[in-house]
Protein backbone atom coordinates (compact mmCIF):
# COMPACT_ATOMS: atom_id res chain seq x y z
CA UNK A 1 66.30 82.81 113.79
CA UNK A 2 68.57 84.49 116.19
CA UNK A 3 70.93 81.70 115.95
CA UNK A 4 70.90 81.06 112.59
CA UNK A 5 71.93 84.57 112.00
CA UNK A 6 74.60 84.50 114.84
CA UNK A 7 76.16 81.04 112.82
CA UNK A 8 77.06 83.69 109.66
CA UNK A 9 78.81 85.97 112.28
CA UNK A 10 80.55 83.53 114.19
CA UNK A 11 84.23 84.43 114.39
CA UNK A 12 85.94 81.66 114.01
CA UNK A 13 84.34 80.48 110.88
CA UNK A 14 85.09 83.84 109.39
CA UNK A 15 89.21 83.47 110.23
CA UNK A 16 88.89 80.02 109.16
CA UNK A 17 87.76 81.34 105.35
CA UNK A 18 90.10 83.98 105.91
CA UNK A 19 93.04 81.62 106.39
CA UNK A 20 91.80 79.61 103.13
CA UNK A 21 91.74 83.17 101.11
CA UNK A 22 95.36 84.06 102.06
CA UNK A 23 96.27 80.71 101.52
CA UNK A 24 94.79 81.10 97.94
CA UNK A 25 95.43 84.63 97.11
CA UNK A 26 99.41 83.17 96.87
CA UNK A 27 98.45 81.92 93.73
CA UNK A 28 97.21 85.33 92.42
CA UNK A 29 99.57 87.14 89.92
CA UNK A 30 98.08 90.59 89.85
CA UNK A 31 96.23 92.45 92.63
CA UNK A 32 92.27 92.02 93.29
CA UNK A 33 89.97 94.95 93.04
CA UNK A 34 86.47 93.87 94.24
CA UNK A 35 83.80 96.11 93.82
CA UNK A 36 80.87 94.86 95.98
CA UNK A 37 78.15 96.88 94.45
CA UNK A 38 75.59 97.15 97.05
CA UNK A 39 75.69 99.76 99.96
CA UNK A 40 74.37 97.19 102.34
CA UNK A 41 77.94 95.15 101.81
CA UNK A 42 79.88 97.88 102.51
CA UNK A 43 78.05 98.67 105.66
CA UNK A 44 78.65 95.06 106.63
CA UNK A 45 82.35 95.12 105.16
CA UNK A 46 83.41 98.35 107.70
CA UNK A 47 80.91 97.06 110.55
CA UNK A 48 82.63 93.84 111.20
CA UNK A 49 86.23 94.78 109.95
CA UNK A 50 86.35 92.84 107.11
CA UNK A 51 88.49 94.64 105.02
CA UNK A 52 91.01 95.06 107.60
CA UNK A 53 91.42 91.37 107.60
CA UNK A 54 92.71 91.03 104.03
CA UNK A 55 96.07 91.20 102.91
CA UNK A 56 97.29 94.14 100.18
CA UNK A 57 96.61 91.98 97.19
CA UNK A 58 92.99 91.92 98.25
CA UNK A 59 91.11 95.45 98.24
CA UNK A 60 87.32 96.50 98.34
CA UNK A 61 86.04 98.90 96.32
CA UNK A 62 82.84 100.66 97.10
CA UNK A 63 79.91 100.82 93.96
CA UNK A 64 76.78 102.74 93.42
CA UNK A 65 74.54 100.38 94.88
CA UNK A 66 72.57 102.96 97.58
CA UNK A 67 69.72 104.28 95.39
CA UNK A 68 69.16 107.12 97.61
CA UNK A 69 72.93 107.83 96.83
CA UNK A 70 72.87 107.94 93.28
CA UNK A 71 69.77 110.09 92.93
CA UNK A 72 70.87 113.60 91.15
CA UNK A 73 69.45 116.96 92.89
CA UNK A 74 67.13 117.09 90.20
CA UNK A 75 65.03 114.44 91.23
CA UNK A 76 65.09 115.84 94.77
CA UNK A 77 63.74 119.29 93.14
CA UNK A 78 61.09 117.19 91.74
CA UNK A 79 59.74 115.73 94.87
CA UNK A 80 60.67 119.40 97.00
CA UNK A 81 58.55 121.14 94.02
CA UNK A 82 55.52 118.45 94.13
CA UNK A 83 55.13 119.14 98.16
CA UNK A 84 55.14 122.75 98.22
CA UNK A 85 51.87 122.33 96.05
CA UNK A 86 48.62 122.96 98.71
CA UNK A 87 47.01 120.05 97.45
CA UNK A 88 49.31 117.49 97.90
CA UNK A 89 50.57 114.96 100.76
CA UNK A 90 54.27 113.77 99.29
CA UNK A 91 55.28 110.48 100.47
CA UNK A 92 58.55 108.34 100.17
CA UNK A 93 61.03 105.68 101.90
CA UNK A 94 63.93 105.67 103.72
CA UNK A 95 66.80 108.62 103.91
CA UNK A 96 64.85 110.83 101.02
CA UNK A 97 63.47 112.90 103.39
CA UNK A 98 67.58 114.42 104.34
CA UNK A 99 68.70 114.25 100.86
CA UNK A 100 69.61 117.99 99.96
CA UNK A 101 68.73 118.79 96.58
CA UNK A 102 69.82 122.45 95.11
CA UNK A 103 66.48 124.40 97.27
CA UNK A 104 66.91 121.87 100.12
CA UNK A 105 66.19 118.61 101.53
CA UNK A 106 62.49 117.70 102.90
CA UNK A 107 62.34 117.76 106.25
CA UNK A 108 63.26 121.65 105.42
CA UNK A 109 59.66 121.79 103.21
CA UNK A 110 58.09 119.90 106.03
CA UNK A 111 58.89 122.79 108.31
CA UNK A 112 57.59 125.28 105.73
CA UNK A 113 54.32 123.32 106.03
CA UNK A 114 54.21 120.71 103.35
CA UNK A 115 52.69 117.54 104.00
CA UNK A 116 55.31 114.96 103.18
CA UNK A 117 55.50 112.12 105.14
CA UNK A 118 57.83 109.57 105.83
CA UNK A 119 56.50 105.64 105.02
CA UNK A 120 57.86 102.45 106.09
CA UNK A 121 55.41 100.58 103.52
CA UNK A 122 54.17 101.69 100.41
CA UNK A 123 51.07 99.93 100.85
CA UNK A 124 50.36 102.63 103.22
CA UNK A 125 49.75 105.12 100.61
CA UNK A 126 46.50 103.47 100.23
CA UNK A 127 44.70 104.28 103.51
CA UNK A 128 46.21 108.06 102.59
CA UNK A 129 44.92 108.27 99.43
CA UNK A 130 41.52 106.78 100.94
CA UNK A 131 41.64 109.18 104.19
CA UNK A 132 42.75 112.28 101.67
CA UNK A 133 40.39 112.18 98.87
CA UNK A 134 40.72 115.70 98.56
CA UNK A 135 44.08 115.73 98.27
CA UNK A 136 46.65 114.35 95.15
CA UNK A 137 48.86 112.01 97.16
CA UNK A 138 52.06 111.61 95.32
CA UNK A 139 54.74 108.11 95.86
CA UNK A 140 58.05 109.51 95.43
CA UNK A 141 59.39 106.10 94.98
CA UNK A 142 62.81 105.18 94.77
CA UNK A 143 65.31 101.54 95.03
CA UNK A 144 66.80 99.48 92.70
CA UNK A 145 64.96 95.53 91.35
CA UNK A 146 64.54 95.29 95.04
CA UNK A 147 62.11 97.77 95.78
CA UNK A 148 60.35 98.21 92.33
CA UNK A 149 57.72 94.79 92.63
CA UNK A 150 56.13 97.14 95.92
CA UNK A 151 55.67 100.01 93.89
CA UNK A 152 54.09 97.54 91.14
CA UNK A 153 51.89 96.09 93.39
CA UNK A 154 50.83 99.18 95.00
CA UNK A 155 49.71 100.45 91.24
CA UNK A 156 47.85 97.11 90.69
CA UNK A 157 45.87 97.70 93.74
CA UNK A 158 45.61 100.95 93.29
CA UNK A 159 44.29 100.50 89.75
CA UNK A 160 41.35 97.69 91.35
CA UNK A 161 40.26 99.61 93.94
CA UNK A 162 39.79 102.56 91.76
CA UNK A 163 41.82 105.36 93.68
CA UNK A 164 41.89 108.24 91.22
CA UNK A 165 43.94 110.73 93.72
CA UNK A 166 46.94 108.51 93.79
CA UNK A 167 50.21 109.28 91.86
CA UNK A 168 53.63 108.21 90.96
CA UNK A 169 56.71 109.57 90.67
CA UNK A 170 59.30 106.59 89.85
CA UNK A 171 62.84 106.62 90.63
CA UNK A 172 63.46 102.94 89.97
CA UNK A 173 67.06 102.65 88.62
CA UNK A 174 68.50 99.19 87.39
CA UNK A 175 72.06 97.28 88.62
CA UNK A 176 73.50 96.25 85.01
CA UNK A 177 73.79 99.34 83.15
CA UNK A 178 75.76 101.82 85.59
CA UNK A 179 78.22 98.76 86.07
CA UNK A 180 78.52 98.61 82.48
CA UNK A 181 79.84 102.27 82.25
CA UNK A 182 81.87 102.00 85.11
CA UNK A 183 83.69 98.69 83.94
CA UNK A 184 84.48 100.76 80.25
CA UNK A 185 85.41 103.78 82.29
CA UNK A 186 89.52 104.18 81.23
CA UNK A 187 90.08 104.97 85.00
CA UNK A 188 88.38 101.16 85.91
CA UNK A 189 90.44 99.28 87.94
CA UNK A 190 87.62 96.72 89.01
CA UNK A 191 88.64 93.01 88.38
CA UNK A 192 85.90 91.59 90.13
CA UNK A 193 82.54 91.75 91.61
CA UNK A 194 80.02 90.83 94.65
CA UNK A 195 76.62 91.31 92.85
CA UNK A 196 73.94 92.58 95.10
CA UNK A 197 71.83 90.00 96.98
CA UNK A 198 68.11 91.58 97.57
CA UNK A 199 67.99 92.72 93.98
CA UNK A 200 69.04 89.46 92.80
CA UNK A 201 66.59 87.50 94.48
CA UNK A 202 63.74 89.53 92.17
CA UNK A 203 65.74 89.44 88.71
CA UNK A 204 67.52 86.41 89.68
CA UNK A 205 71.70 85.90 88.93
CA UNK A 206 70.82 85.88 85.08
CA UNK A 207 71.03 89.38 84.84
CA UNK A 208 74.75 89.75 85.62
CA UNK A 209 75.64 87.46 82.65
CA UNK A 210 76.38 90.37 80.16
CA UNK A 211 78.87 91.56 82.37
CA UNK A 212 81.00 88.47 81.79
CA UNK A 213 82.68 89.73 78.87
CA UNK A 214 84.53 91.67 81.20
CA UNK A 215 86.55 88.45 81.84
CA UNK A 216 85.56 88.94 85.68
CA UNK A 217 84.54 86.68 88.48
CA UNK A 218 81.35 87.78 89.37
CA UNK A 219 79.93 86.07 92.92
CA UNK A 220 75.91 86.83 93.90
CA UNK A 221 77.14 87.16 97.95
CA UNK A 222 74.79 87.67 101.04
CA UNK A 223 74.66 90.60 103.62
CA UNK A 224 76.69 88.53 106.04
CA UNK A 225 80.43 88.67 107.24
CA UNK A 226 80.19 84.90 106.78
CA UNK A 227 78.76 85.70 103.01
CA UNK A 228 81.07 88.02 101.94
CA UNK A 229 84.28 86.08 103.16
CA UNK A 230 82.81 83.27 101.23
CA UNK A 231 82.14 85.45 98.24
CA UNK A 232 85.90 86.77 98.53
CA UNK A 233 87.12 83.03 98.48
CA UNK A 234 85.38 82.00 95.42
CA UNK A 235 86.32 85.24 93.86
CA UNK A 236 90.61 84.75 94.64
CA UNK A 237 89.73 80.64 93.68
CA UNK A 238 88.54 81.68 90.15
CA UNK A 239 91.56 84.83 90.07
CA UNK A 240 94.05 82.04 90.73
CA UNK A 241 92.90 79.69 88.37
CA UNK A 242 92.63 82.24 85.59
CA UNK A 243 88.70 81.90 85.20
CA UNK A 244 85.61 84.00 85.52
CA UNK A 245 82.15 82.79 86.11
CA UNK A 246 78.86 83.89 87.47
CA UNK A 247 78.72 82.24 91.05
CA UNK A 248 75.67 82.16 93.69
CA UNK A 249 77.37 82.45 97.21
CA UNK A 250 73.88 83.18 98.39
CA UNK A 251 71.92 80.49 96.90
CA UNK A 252 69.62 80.01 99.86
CA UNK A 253 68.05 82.60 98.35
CA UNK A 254 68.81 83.62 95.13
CA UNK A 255 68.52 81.38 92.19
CA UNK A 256 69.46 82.11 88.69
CA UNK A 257 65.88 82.79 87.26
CA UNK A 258 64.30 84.87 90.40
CA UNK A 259 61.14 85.64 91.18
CA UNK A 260 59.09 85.64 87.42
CA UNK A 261 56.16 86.59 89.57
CA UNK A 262 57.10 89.72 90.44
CA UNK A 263 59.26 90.12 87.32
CA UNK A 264 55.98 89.69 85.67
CA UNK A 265 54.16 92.90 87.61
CA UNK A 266 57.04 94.78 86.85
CA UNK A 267 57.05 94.38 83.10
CA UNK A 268 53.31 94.73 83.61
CA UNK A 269 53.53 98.68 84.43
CA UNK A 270 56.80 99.26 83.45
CA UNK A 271 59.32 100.40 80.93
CA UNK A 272 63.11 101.20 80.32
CA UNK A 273 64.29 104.60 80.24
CA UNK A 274 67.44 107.30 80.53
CA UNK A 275 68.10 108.29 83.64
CA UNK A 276 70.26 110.91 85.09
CA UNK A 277 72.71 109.12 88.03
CA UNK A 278 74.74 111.27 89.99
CA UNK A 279 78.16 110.82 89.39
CA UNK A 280 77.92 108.74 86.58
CA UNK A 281 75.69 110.84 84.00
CA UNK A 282 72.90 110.62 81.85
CA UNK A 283 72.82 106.25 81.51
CA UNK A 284 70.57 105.01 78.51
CA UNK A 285 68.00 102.35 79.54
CA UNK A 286 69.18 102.58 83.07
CA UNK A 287 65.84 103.02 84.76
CA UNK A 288 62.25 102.04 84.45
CA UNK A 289 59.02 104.75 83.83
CA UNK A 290 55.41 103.70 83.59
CA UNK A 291 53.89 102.70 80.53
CA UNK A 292 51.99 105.25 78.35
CA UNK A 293 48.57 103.59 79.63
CA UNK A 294 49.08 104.11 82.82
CA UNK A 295 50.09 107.91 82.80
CA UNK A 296 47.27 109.45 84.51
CA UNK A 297 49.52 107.71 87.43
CA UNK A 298 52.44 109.78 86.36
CA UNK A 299 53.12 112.76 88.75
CA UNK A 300 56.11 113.16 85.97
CA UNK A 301 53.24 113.56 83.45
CA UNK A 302 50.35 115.06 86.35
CA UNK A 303 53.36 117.94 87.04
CA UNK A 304 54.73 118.28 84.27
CA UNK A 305 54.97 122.56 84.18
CA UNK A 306 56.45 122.77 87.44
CA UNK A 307 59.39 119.98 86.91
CA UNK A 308 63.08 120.76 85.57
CA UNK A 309 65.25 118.25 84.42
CA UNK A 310 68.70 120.72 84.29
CA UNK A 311 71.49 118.59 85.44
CA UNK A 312 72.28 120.36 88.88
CA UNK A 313 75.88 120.58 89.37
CA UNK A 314 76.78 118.88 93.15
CA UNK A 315 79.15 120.82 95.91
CA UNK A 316 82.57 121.08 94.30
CA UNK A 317 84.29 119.54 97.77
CA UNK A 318 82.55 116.77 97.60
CA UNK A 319 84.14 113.60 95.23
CA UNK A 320 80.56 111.37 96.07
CA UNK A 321 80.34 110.95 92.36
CA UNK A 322 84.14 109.61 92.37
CA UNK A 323 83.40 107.20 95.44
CA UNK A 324 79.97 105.83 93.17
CA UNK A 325 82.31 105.17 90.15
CA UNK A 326 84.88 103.30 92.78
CA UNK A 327 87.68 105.70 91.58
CA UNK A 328 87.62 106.97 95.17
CA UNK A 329 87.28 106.37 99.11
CA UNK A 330 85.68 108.02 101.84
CA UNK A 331 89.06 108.93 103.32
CA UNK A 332 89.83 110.62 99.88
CA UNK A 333 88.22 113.33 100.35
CA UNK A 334 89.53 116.51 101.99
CA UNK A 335 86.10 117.32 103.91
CA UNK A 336 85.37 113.63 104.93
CA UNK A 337 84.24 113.40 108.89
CA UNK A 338 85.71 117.00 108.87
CA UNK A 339 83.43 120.04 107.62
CA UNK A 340 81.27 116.70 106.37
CA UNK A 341 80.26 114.22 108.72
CA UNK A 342 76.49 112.96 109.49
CA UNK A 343 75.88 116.07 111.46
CA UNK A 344 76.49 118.54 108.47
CA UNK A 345 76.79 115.92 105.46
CA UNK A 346 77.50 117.62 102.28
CA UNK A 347 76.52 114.55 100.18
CA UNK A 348 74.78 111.81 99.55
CA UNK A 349 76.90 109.12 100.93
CA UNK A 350 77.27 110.85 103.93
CA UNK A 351 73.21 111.34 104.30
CA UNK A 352 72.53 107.92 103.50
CA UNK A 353 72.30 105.12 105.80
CA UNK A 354 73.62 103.03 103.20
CA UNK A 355 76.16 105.67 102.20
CA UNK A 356 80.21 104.60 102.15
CA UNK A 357 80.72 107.90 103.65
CA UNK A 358 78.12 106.76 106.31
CA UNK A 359 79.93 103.47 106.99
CA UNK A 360 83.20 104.92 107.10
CA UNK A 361 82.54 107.54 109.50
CA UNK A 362 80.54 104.99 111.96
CA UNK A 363 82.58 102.74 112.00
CA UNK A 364 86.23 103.75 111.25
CA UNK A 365 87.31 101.92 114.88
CA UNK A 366 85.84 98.69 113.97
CA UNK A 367 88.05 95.30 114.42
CA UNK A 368 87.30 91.78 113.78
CA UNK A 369 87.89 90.50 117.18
């Protein structure tokens, strides 16, 4: 596996694709602005130096694919209020836990003596609901298509097994629709896109093909320096030829239909709704919610009297909602690795580990060779 992996890093190939996008990026008559949507690209772009490589006609731009990034301080209230209740054990994934929302992140209610712990599975909220039958255990679940087949599958067991104490509070948001509303913006500047790969292997590529009227190339491109080379060089091919399709870089593991079975549990429990993104605004059908039968699931429902949904206004330093739209960078911004660095971050895409603010900052010495 090791060397597999290593073959997608291996310099040489990379400058050899590099030398085949300059070569074709001659061709180009206006400058290419690629947003590659996912966080996990960006990481990979600033780890290895990749954007360093590419000549002035070429230039990344950062999206709003980190779902801990775009969540508003709302939501955060939501899951701070939910633990401070005595009877309840909050769980969740990843960088939620230091996400500040307007009362705090957390790990600050965990040292006021709430019980929220920190998963790496959310099958595990099982054995806690089974262990804590005294208790209202409470998913605070977040991601985008990637993440939202666990939290379906963790409701279907839940459902057979008959655990009455176990609840959900969804934060699954959905790749399509904030794209949509940053390709109308009148700032947009984006004339092409690398589509996430993880989500893509659930939904499959189809789901991008709306996004074609934009008269874009769109490329589905892996995690790998390797990948997103590639990506780039089908991307300036179709530029230079005047075209724009919907390409799979990563086709050894995304196809164009997905996974149906676990698009099938996901229509199962849920539904479309509104959802508040940070930076971007309230986005219609942006988001799923459980179904109406399944609301005795619904912490959203289970707490309702103790939840706000007031828009909560984000520090006015920080431009994290202009760096989700890809109207800004990291380096933009007046506090960036200054007053705001992953120390003391300000926002969320300095918290996150999937953050551009995060990538920047670790790795803002980074060179190809």
């Amino acid at each position: 596996m090791e060397l597999l992996i290593d073959s997608f890093r291996d310099k040489d190939k990379i400058l050899g694709i590099l030398k085949n996008i300059k070569f074709e990026a001659k061709k180009l008559k206006h400058k290419l602005n690629i947003m590659e949507v996912c966080g996990g690209h960006t990481h990979s772009i600033m780890k290895y130096g990749l954007n360093k490589l590419l000549d002035d006609n070429i230039n990344f731009i950062h999206g709003p694919g980190c779902p801990v990034c775009i969540m508003p301080k709302n939501r955060i209230d939501h899951a701070y209020e939910i633990a401070l209740q005595d009877d309840v054990i909050l769980l969740t994934l990843g960088d939620m836990i230091k996400i500040p929302g307007s009362r705090g992140n957390l790990q600050k209610a965990r040292s006021e003596g709430c019980d929220v712990r920190f998963i790496y599975s959310p099958m595990e909220a099982l054995k806690i609901a089974q262990e804590n039958k005294n208790k209202r255990v409470v998913f605070f679940a977040i991601g985008f298509e990637t993440t939202t087949p666990m939290s379906a599958a963790l409701l279907n067991k839940a459902i057979n097994q008959d655990i009455k104490n176990l609840f959900f509070h969804i934060n699954h948001v959905l790749v399509p629709p904030p794209l949509e509303i940053i390709l109308d913006s009148k700032d947009c500047n984006i004339n092409a896109l690398i589509a996430p790969s993880h989500v893509s292997v659930i939904t499959g590529a189809k789901i991008y093909k709306p996004l074609l009227k934009y008269n874009i190339p769109i490329v589905v491109g892996g995690f790998e320096p390797l990948d997103i080379m590639d990506s780039v060089l089908r991307i300036v091919k179709q530029a230079s030829n005047n075209e724009a399709k919907l390409d799979i870089e990563y086709s050894r593991v995304v196809s164009m239909e997905g996974n149906t079975l676990a698009q099938e549990l996901v229509n199962k429990y849920f539904i479309k709704r509104d959802f508040e993104w940070r930076g971007l605004g309230n986005i219609k059908d942006s988001a799923l919610k459980l179904k109406d039968e399944y609301a005795r699931f619904d912490a959203e429902i289970v707490f309702n009297d103790i939840l706000s949904y007031t828009p909560i206004m984000d520090n006015k330093v920080c431009i994290c909602g202009k760096i989700l739209r890809g109207v800004a960078k990291p380096t933009d911004c007046k506090v960036f690795g200054k007053v705001c660095n992953p120390q003391n971050p300000l926002g969320s895409c300095m918290v996150s580990s999937e953050g551009s603010c995060a990538a920047y900052y670790k790795y803002k010495n980074v060179n190809i060779g």
